[in-house]
Protein backbone atom coordinates (compact mmCIF):
# COMPACT_ATOMS: atom_id res chain seq x y z
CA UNK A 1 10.74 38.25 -0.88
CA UNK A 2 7.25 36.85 0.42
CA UNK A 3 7.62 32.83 1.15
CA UNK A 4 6.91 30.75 -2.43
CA UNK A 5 5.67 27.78 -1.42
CA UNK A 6 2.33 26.71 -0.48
CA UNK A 7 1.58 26.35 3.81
CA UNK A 8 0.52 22.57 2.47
CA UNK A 9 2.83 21.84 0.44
CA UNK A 10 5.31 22.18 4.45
CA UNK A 11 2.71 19.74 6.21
CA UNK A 12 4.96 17.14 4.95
CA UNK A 13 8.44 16.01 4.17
CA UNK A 14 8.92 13.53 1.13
CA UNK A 15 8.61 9.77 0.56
CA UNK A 16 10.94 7.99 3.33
CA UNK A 17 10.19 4.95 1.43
CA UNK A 18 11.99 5.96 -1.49
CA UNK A 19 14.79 7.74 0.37
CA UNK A 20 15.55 4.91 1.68
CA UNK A 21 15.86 3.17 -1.91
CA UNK A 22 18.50 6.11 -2.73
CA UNK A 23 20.34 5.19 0.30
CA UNK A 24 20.26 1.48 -0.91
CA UNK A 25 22.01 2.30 -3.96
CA UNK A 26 24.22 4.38 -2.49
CA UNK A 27 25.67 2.08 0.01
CA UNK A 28 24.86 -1.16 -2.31
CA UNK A 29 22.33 -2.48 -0.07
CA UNK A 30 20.03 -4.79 -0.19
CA UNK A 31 16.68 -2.91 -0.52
CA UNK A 32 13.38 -4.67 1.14
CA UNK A 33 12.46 -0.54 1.92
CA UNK A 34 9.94 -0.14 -1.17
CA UNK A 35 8.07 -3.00 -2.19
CA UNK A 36 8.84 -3.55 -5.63
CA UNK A 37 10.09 -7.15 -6.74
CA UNK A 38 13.61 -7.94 -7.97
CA UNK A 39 11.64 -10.05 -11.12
CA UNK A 40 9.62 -9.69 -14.02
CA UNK A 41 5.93 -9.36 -14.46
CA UNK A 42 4.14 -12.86 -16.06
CA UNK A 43 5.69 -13.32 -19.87
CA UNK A 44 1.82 -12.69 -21.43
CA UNK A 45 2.18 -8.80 -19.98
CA UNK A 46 5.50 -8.58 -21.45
CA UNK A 47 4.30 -9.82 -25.20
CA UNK A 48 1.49 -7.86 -24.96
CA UNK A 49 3.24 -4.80 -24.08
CA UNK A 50 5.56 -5.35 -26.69
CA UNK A 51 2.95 -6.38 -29.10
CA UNK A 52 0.70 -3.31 -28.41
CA UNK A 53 4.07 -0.85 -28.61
CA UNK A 54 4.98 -2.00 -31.98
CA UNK A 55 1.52 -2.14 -33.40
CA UNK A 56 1.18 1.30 -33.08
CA UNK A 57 -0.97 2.20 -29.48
CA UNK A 58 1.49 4.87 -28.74
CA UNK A 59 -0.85 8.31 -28.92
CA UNK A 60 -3.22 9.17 -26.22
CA UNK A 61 -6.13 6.56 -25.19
CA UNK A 62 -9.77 7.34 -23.81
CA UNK A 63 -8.75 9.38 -20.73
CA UNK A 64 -10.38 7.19 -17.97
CA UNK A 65 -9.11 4.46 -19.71
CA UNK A 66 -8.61 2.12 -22.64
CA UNK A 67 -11.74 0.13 -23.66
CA UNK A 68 -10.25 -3.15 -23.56
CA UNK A 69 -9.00 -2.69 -20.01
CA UNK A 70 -12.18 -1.09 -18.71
CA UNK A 71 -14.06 -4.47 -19.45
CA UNK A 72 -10.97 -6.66 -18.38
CA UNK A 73 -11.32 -4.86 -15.18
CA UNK A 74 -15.13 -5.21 -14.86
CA UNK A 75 -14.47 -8.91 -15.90
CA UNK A 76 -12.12 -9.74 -12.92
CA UNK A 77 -13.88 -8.00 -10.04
CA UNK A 78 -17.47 -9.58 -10.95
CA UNK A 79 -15.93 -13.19 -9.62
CA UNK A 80 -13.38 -11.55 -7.30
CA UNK A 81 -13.73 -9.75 -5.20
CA UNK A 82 -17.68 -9.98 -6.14
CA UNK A 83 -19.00 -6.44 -7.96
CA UNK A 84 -20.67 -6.07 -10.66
CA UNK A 85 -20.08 -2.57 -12.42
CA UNK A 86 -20.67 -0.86 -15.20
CA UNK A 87 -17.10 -0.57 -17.54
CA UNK A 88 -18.74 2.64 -19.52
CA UNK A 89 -19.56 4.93 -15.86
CA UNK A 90 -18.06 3.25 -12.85
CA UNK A 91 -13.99 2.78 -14.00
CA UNK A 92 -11.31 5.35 -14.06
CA UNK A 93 -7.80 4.07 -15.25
CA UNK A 94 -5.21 6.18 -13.35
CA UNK A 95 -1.66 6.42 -13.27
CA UNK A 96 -1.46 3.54 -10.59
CA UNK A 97 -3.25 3.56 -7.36
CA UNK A 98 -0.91 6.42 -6.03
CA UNK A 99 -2.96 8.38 -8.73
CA UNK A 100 -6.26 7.09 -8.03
CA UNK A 101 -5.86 7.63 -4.00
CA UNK A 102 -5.43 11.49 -4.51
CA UNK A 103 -7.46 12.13 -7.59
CA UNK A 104 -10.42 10.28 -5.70
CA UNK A 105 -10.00 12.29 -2.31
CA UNK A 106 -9.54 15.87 -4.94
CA UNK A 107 -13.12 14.74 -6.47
CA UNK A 108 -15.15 14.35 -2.94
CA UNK A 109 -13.43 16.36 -0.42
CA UNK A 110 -14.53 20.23 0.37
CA UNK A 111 -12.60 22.72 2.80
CA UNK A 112 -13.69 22.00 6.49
CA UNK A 113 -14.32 17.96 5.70
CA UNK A 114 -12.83 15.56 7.50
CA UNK A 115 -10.85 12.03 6.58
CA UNK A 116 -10.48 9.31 9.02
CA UNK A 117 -7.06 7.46 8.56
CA UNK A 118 -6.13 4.46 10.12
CA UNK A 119 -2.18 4.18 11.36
CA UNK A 120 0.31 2.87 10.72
CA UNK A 121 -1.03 4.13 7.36
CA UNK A 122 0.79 3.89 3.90
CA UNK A 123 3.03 7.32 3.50
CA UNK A 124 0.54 8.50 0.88
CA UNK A 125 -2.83 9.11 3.05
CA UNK A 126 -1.48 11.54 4.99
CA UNK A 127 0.11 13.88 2.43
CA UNK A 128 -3.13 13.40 0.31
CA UNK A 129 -5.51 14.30 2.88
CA UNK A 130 -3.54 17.41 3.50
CA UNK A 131 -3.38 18.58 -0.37
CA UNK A 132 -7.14 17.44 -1.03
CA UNK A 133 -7.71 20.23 1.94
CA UNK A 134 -9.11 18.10 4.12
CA UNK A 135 -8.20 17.53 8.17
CA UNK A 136 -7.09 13.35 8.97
CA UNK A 137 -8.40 12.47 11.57
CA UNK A 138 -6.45 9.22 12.97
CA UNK A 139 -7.76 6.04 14.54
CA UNK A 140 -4.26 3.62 15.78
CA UNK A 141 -3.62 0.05 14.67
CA UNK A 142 -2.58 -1.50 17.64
CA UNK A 143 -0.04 -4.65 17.49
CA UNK A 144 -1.42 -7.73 18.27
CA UNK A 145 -1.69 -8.93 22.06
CA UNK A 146 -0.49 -12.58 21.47
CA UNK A 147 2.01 -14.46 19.59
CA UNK A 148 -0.89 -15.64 16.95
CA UNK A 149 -3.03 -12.36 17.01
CA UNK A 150 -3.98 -9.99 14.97
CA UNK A 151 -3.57 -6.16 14.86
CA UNK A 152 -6.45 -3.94 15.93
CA UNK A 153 -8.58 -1.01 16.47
CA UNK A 154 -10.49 0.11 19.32
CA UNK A 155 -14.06 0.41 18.27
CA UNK A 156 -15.07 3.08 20.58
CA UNK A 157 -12.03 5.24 19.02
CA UNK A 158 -13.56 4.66 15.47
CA UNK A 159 -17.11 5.48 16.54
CA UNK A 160 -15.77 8.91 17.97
CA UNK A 161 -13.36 9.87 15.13
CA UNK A 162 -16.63 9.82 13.05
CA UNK A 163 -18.99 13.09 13.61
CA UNK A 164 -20.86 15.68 10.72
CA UNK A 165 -17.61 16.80 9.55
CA UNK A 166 -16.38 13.14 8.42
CA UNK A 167 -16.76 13.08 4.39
CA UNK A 168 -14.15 9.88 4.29
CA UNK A 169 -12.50 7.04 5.81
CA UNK A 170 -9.07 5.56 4.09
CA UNK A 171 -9.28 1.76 4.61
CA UNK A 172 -6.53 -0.57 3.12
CA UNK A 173 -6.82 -3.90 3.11
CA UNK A 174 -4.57 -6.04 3.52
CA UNK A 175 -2.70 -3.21 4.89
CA UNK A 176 0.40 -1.94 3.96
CA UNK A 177 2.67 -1.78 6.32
CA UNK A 178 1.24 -4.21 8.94
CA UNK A 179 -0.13 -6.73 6.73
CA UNK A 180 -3.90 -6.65 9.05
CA UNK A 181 -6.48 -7.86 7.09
CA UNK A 182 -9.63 -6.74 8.09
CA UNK A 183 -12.69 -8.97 9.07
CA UNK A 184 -15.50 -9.47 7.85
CA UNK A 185 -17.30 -8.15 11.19
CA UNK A 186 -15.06 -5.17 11.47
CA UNK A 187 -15.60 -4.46 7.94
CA UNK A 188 -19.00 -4.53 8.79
CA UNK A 189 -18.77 -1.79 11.62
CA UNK A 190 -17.17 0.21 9.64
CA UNK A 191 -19.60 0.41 6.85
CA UNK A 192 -22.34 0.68 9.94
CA UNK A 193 -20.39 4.39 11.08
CA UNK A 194 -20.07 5.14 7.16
CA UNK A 195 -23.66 4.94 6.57
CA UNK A 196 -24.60 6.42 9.91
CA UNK A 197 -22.29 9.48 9.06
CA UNK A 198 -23.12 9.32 5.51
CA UNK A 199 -19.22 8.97 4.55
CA UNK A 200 -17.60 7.27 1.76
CA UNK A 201 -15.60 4.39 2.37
CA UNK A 202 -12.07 4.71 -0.13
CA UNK A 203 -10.32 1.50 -0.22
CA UNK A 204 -7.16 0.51 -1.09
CA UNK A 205 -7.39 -3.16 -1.97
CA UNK A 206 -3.84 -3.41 -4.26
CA UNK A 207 -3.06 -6.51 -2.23
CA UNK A 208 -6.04 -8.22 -2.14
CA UNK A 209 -4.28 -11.60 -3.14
CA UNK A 210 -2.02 -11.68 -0.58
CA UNK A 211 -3.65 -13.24 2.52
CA UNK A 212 -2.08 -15.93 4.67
CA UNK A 213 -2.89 -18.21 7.45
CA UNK A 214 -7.06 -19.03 6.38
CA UNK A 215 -7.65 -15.07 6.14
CA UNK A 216 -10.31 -13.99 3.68
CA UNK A 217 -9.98 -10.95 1.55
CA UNK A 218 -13.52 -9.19 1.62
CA UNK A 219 -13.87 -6.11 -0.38
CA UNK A 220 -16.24 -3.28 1.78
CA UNK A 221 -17.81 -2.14 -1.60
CA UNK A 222 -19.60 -5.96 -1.58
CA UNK A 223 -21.75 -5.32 2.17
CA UNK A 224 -24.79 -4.01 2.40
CA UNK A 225 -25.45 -0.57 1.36
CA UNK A 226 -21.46 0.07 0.43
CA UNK A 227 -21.86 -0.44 -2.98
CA UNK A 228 -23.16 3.11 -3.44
CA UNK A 229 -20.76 4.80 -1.56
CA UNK A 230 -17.33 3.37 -1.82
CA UNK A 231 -14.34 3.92 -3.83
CA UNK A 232 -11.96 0.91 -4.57
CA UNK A 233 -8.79 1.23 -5.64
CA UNK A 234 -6.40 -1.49 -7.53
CA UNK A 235 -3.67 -1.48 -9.99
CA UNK A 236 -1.46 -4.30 -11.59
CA UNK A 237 1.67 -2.51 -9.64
CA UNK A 238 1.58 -5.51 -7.10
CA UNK A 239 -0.30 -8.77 -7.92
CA UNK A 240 1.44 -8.67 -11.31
CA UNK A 241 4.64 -7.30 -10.36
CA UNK A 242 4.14 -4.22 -12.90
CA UNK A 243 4.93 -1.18 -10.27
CA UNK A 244 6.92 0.33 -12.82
CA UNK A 245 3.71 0.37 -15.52
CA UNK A 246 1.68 2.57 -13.69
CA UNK A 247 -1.93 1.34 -14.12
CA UNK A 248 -4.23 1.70 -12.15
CA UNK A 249 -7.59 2.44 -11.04
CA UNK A 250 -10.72 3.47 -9.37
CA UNK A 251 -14.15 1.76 -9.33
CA UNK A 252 -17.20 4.21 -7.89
CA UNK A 253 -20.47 4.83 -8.58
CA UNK A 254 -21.02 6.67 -11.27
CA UNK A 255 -21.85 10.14 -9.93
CA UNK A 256 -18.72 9.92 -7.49
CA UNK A 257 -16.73 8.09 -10.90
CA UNK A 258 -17.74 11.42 -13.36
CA UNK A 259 -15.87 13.76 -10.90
CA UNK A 260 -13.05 11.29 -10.58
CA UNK A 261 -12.87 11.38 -14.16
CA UNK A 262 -12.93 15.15 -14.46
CA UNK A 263 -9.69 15.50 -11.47
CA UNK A 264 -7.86 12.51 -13.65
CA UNK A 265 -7.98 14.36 -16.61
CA UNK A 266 -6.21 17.00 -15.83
CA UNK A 267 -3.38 15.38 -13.14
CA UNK A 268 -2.16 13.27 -15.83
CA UNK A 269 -4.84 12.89 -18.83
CA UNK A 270 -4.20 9.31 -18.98
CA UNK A 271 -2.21 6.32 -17.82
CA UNK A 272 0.29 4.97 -20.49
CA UNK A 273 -2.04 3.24 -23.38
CA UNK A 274 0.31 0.58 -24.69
CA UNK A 275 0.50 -1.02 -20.78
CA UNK A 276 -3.12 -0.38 -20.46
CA UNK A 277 -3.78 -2.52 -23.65
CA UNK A 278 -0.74 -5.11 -21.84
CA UNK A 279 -2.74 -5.16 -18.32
CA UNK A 280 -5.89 -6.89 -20.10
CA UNK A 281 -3.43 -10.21 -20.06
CA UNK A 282 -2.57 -10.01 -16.53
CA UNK A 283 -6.59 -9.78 -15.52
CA UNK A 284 -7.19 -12.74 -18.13
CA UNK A 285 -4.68 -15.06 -16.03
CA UNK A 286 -6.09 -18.01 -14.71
CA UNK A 287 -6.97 -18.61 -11.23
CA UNK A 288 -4.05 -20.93 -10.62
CA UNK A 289 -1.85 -17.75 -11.09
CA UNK A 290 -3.05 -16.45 -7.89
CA UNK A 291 -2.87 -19.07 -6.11
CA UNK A 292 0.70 -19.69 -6.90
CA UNK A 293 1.87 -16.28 -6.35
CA UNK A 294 0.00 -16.53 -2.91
CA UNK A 295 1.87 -19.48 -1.73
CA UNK A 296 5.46 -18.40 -3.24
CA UNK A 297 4.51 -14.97 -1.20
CA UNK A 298 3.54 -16.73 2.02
CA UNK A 299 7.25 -19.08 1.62
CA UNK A 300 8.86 -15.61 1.48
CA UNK A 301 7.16 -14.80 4.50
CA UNK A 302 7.59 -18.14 6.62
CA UNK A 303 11.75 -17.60 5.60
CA UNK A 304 12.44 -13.87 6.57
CA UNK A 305 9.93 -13.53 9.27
CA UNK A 306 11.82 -16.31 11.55
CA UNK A 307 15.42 -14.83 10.54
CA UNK A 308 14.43 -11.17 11.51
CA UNK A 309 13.09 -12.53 14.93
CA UNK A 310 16.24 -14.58 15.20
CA UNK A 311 18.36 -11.44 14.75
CA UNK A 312 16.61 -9.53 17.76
CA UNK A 313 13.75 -8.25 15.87
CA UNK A 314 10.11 -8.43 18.17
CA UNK A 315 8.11 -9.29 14.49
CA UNK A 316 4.43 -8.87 14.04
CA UNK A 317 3.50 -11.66 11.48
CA UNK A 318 1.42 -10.01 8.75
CA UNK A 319 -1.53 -11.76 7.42
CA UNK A 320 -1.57 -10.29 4.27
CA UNK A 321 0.23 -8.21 1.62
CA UNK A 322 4.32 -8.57 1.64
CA UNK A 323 5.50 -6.39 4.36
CA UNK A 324 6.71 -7.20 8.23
CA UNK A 325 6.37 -4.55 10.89
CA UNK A 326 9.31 -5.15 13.62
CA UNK A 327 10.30 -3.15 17.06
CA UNK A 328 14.56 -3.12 17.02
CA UNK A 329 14.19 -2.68 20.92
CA UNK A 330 15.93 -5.76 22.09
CA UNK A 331 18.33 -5.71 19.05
CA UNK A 332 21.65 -3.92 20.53
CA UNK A 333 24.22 -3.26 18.01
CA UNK A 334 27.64 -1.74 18.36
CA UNK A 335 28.05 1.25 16.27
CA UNK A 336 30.69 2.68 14.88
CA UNK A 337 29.92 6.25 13.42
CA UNK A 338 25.84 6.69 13.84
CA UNK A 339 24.50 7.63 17.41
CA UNK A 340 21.09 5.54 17.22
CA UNK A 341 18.41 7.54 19.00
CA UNK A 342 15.55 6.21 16.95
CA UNK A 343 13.65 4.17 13.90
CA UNK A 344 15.80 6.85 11.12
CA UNK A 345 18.86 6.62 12.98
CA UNK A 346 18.70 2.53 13.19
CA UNK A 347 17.46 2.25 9.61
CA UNK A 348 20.74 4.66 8.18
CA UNK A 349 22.67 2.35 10.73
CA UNK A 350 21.43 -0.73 9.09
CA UNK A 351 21.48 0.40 5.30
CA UNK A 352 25.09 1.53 5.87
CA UNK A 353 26.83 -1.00 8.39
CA UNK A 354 24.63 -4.55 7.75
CA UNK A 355 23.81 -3.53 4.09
CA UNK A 356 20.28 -3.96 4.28
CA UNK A 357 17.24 -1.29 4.10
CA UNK A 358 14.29 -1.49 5.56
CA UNK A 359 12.00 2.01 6.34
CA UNK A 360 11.79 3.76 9.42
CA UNK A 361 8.79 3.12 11.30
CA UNK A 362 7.74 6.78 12.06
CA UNK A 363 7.16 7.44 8.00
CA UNK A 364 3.52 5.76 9.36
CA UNK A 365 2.50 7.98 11.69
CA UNK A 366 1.37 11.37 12.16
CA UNK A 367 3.13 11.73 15.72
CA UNK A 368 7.06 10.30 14.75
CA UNK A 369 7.57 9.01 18.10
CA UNK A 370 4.70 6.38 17.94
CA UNK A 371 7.08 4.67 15.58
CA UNK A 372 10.38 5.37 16.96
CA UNK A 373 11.78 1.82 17.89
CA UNK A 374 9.60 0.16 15.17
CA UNK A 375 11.29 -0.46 11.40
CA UNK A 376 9.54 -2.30 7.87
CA UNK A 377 10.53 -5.16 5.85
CA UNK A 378 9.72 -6.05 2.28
CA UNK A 379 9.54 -9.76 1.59
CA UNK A 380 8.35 -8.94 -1.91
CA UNK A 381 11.76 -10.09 -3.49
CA UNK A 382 12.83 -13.37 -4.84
CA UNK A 383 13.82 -15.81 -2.35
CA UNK A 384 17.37 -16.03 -3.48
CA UNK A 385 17.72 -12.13 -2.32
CA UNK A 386 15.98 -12.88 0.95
CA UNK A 387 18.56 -15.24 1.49
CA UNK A 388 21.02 -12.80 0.92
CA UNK A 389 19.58 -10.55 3.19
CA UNK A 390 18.97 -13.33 5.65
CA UNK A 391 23.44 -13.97 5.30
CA UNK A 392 23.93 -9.99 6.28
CA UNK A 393 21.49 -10.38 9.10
CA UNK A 394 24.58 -12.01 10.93
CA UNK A 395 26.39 -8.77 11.20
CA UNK A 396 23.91 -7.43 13.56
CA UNK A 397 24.16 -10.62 15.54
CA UNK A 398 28.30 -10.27 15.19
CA UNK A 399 27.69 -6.53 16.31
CA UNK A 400 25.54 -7.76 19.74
CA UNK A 401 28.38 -10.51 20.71
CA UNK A 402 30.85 -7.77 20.89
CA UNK A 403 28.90 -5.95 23.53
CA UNK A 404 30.14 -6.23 27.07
C-alpha cells in the first residue's frame, strides 16, 4: 500500500501545548501549560451571547464576518492601537486568531517563498508555514543579558534571513512564550527590511494589553509605509477571556483582505454568529477595563514569577502577555520513576510528581535541543490557583533537600 499521508502533514508532531493539558487532567494537575483562564469572560459578553442565542442568530452570518462586529472592530483599533480601516474591505472574522494566522499565510504565500519566524515562536508558525508551502526561515530570541533586560535579536541575523525569496515575516507582539515586547525602534527596522524586501509584515497582536513595567504596545501596521502591507491579527480569546468562543480576526488591506476572505470561506465559512454578535460588548468596554485587567495580570506576574525563581527556576521576567519562560538547570529533583534527560522529560516529571504543568520548552523551536533545559508557565489563572500552584512548588524544593 503506497504511504497515505501527505510528506507535510510529517514535518510536524501535534500541539505539545495541549498534550500537556491531557496530561493535566489525567494526573489532576494544576494546568498553567495552555493559557486559558480558570474564569469567566466580562458578564456583558455573557448576556449578549445569551441574548443573541435566544433571539434567534443561530444560521450562518456574512462569511468574513457579522456587520455589527466588523464596525465594533474598526471602532476599537481607530483609538488603539491607532488604524483607521475600512469595516466593508479590510476585516475578516475568523475562527480565532489560530484561524486567521493560517488562512492569512494560505492567501499570500506561493511554492518557493520564504517566511521569516522569530523563536521561541508560538507552536502554530511553524506548522503553518510548512502547510501554506512555504520554507521558515528562523531568526533566535535571545534571553536577556541582565537581571532587568530584555530579550533580543541580533540585527545582522534579521537583515540576512531577509533576501528575494522572503514573501513574510511572523511578528508577535507581546510574544507568546517570552513575553518580549518589541520596541518601537526595532519595530522600526523591521518594517525598514520589509519594505526593502517588499515582504508583508503578519502580526500577531492577541496580547496587546498585556504590557508591564512602562512598556508600550505599538502595532507595526501604524509606521510608516506598513499600513499597506501588514496583516494584524486579534481575537477576544485573550483580553476578554473568551478562548473557548473562537473569534477572531484579520485586518489587511483590501487586496491582501479579498484573498483572505476567499481561503476563510472555505476552512470554516464563518466563525460562530451568535458570539460574533456577543464580541461587539467586549470591544464596547470602557477603557478602565483594560486597565484593570492589566494590573490584576501584572499581580499574577509579580506572585508566580518570584515563587518559580524561589523553587530553582533561572526566570526571564516577561514584559508582556501572561507567560514566563524558565531554564530547570539548577533545579535538581529526586525522581522516582522518570529518567529526566530533558525539557519533555522534566515537564511529565513535574505534571506527574509536583502536580503542576507547564510546556516543554523545545515545542518553540525548530531545533528541540535549543530548548532542552528551558520549560513555560501560564500566569493567566486566578490568583487563588497560582497560589495553589505556588503550595505544590514545595515538593520540588522537598525533592532537592533529599539529595545528598
Amino acid at each position: 500500500m503506497r504511504h497515505l499521508v501527505s510528506a507535510r502533514s510529517e514535518q510536524f508532531t501535534e500541539s505539545v501545548i495541549r498534550e500537556m493539558t491531557r496530561l493535566a487532567l489525567q494526573h489532576e494537575a494544576i494546568n498553567l501549560a495552555q493559557g486559558f483562564p480558570d474564569y469567566d469572560p466580562p458578564t456583558a459578553m455573557l448576556e449578549a451571547a445569551i441574548a443573541a442565542i435566544r433571539g434567534g442568530v443561530n444560521q450562518y452570518g456574512i462569511t468574513w464576518g457579522a456587520k455589527n462586529l466588523r464596525n465594533a472592530i474598526a471602532a476599537k483599533v481607530a483609538w488603539f492601537p491607532g488604524l483607521t480601516i475600512d469595516p466593508e474591505t479590510e476585516i475578516t472574522v475568523t475562527c480565532g486568531s489560530t484561524e486567521a494566522m493560517i488562512a492569512s499565510l494560505l492567501a499570500i504565500i506561493n511554492p518557493g517563498d520564504e517566511v521569516i519566524v522569530f523563536e521561541p515562536f508560538y507552536e502554530n508558525y511553524g506548522p503553518d508555514t510548512i502547510l501554506s508551502n512555504a520554507t521558515p526561515r528562523f531568526v533566535t530570541l535571545h534571553p536577556p543579558d541582565a537581571a532587568d533586560g530584555d530579550w533580543h535579536f541580533d540585527r545582522d541575523h534579521l537583515a540576512a534571513a531577509f533576501n528575494s525569496h522572503t514573501k513574510a515575516i511572523i511578528l508577535n507582539t507581546p510574544n507568546n512564550p517570552t513575553g518580549k515586547v518589541f520596541t518601537r525602534d526595532e519595530l522600526t527596522f523591521i518594517a525598514e527590511l520589509c519594505q526593502r524586501w517588499d515582504a508583508v509584515a503578519v502580526t500577531d497582536e492577541i496580547y496587546e494589553h498585556l504590557v508591564y513595567d512602562g512598556r508600550t504596545h505599538v502595532s507595526l501596521a501604524t509606521l510608516p509605509g506598513m499600513r499597506e502591507r501588514t496583516i494584524t491579527i486579534n481575537a477576544i480569546s485573550k483580553t476578554y477571556a473568551a478562548t473557548g468562543w473562537r473569534v477572531g480576526w484579520a485586518i489587511a488591506p483590501l487586496e491582501i483582505t479579498a484573498a483572505i476572505r476567499k481561503v476563510h470561506d472555505f476552512l470554516t465559512v464563518g466563525a460562530p454568529h451568535p458570539l460574533q454578535e456577543a464580541a461587539v460588548a467586549a470591544l464596547g468596554l470602557p477603557d478602565s477595563y483594560y486597565h484593570e485587567m492589566c494590573a490584576d495580570y501584572c499581580q499574577r506576574r509579580e506572585f508566580l514569577v518570584p515563587a518559580l525563581a524561589r523553587a530553582g527556576f533561572q526566570c526571564w521576567a516577561p514584559r508582556g502577555a501572561y507567560y514566563v519562560m524558565t531554564d530547570f538547570s539548577a533545579v535538581a529533583i529526586r525522581n522516582s520513576q522518570f529518567a529526566i534527560r530533558n525539557d519533555v522529560d522534566f515537564a511529565r516529571w513535574l505534571c506527574a510528581e509536583v502536580g503542576i504543568a507547564a510546556v516543554p520548552g523545545s515545542s518553540f523551536y525548530h531545533e528541540p535541543g535549543q530548548g532542552r533545559t528551558q520549560i513555560r508557565f501560564s500566569f493567566g489563572r486566578s490568583l487563588p490557583m497560582l497560589e495553589q500552584a505556588v503550595a505544590r512548588l514545595q515538593r520540588i524544593n522537598l525533592a532537592t533537600q533529599e539529595i545528598t
